[in-house]
C-alpha atoms as a PDB file:
ATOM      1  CA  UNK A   1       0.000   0.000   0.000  1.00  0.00           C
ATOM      2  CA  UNK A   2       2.397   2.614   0.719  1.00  0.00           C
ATOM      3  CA  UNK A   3       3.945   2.141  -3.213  1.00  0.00           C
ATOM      4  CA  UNK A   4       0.858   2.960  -4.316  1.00  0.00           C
ATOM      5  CA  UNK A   5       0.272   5.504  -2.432  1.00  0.00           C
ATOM      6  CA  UNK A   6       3.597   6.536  -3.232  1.00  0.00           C
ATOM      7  CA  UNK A   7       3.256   6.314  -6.967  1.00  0.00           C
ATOM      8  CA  UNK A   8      -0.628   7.524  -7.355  1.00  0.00           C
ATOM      9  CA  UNK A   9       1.037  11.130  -6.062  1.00  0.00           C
ATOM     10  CA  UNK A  10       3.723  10.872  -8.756  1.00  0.00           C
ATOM     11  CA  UNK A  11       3.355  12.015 -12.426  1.00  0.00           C
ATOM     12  CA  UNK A  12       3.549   8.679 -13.541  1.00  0.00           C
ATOM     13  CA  UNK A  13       2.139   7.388 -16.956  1.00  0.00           C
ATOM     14  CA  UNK A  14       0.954   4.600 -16.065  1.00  0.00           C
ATOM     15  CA  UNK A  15       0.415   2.941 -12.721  1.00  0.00           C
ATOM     16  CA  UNK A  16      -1.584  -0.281 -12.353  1.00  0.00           C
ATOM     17  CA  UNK A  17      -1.935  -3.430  -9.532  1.00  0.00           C
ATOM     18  CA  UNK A  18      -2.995  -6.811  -9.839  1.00  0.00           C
ATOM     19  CA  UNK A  19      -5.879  -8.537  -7.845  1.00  0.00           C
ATOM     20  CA  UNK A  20      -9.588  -9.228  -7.895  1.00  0.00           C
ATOM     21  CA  UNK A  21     -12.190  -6.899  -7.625  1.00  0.00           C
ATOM     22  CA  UNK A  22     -12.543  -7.177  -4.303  1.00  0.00           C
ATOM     23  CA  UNK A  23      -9.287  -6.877  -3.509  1.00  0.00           C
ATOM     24  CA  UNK A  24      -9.309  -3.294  -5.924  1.00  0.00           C
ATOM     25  CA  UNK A  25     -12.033  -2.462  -3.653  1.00  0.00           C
ATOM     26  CA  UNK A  26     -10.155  -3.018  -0.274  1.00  0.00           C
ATOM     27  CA  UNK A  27      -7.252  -1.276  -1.834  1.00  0.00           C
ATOM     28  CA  UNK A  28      -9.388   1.435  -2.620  1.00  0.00           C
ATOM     29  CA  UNK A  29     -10.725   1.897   0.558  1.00  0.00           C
ATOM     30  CA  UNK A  30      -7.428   1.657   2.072  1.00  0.00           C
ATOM     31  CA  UNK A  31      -6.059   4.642  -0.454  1.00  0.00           C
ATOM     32  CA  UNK A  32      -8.855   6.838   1.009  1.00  0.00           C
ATOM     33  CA  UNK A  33      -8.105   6.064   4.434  1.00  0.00           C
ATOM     34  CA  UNK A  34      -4.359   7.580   3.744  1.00  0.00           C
ATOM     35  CA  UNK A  35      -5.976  10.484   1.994  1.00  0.00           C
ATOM     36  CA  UNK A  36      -5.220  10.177  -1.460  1.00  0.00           C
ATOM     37  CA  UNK A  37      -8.066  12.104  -3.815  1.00  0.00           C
ATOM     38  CA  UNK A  38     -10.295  11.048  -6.068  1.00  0.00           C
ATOM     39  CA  UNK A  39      -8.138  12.243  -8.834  1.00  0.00           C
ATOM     40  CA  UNK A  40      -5.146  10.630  -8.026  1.00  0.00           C
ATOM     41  CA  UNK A  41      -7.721   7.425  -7.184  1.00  0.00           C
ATOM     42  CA  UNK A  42      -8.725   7.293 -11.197  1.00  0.00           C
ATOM     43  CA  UNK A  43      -5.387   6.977 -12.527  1.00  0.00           C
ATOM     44  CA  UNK A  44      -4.919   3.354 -10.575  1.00  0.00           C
ATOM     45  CA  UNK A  45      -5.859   0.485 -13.252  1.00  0.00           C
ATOM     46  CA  UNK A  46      -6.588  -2.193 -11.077  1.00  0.00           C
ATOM     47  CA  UNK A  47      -7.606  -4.854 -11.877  1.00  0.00           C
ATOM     48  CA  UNK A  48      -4.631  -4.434 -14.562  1.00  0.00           C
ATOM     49  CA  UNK A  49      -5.451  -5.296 -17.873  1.00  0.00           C
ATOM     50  CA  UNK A  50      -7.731  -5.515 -20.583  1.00  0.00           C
ATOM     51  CA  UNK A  51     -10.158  -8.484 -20.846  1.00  0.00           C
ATOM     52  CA  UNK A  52      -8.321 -10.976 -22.975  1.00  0.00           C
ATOM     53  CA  UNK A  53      -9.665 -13.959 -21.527  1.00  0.00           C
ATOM     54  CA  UNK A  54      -5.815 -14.797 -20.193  1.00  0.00           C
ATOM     55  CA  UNK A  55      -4.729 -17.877 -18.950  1.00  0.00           C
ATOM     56  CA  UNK A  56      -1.074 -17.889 -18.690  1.00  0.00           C
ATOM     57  CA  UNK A  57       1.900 -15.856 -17.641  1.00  0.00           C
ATOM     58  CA  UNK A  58       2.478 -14.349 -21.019  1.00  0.00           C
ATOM     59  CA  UNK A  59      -1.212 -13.872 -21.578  1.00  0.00           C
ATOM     60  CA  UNK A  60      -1.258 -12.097 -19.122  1.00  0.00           C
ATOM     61  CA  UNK A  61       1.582  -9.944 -19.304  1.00  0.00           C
ATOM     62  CA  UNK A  62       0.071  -9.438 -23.209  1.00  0.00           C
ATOM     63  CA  UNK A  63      -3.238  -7.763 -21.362  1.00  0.00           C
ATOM     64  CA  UNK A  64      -1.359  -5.464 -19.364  1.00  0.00           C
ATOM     65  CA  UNK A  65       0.662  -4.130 -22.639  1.00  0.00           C
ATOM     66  CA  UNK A  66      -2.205  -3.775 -24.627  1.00  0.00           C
ATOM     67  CA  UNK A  67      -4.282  -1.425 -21.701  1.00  0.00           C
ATOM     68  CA  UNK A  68      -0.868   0.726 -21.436  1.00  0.00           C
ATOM     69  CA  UNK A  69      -1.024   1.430 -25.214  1.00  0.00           C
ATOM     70  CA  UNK A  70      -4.368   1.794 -25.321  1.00  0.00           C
ATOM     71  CA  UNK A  71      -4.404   4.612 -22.380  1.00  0.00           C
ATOM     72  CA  UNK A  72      -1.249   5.627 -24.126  1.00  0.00           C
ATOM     73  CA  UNK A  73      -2.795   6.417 -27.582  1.00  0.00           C
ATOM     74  CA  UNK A  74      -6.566   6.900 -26.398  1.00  0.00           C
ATOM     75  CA  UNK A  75      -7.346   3.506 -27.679  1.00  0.00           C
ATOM     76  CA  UNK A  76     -10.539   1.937 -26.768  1.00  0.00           C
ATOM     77  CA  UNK A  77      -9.543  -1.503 -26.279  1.00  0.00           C
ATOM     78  CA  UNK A  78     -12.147  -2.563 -28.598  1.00  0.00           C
ATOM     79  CA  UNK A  79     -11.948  -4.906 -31.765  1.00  0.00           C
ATOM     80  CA  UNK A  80     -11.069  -2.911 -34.687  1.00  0.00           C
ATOM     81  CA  UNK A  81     -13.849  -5.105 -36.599  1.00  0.00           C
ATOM     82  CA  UNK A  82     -16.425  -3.100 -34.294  1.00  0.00           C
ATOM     83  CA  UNK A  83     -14.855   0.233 -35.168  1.00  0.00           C
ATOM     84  CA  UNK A  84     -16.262   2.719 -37.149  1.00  0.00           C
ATOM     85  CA  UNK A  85     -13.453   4.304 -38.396  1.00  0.00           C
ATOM     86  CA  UNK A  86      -9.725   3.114 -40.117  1.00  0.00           C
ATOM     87  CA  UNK A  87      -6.450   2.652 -37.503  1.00  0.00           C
ATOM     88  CA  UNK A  88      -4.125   5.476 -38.114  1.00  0.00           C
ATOM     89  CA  UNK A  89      -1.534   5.014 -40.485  1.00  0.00           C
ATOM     90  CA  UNK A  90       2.327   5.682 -40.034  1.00  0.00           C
END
């Protein structure tokens, strides 16, 4: 707890934890207790991830990469088959 608290009050990019839902809600109970804002509160990703239906190690690692680009670039996370518009080009 006290990384987190540590790094939701940094300028990080990117800051995520592992664990169930309920344990994301414990944590974030926990986080309030110490004080930290709502604001700093919405930039923890947790649980980490986009919905890939993992299984393994490297599946899961896979998830986590894909919701840091996607927050990176404003993705949606969605299948590009469902979007309405073409991926940028470069």
């Amino acid at each position: 707890m006290p990384l987190l608290e540590t790094a939701l009050r940094l300028p990080a990019a990117y800051i995520g934890a592992k664990g169930s839902r309920r344990t994301h809600q414990d944590r974030d109970r926990r986080l309030r207790e110490v004080g930290l804002t709502e604001a700093e509160l919405t930039r923890l990703h947790s649980p980490i991830g986009l919905d890939l239906g993992a299984r393994t190690p490297e599946e899961t690692a896979l998830s986590i990469a894909a919701e840091i680009i996607a927050i990176r670039h404003s993705g949606t996370g969605l299948p590009l088959s469902d979007s309405h518009t073409d991926p940028p080009r470069h």
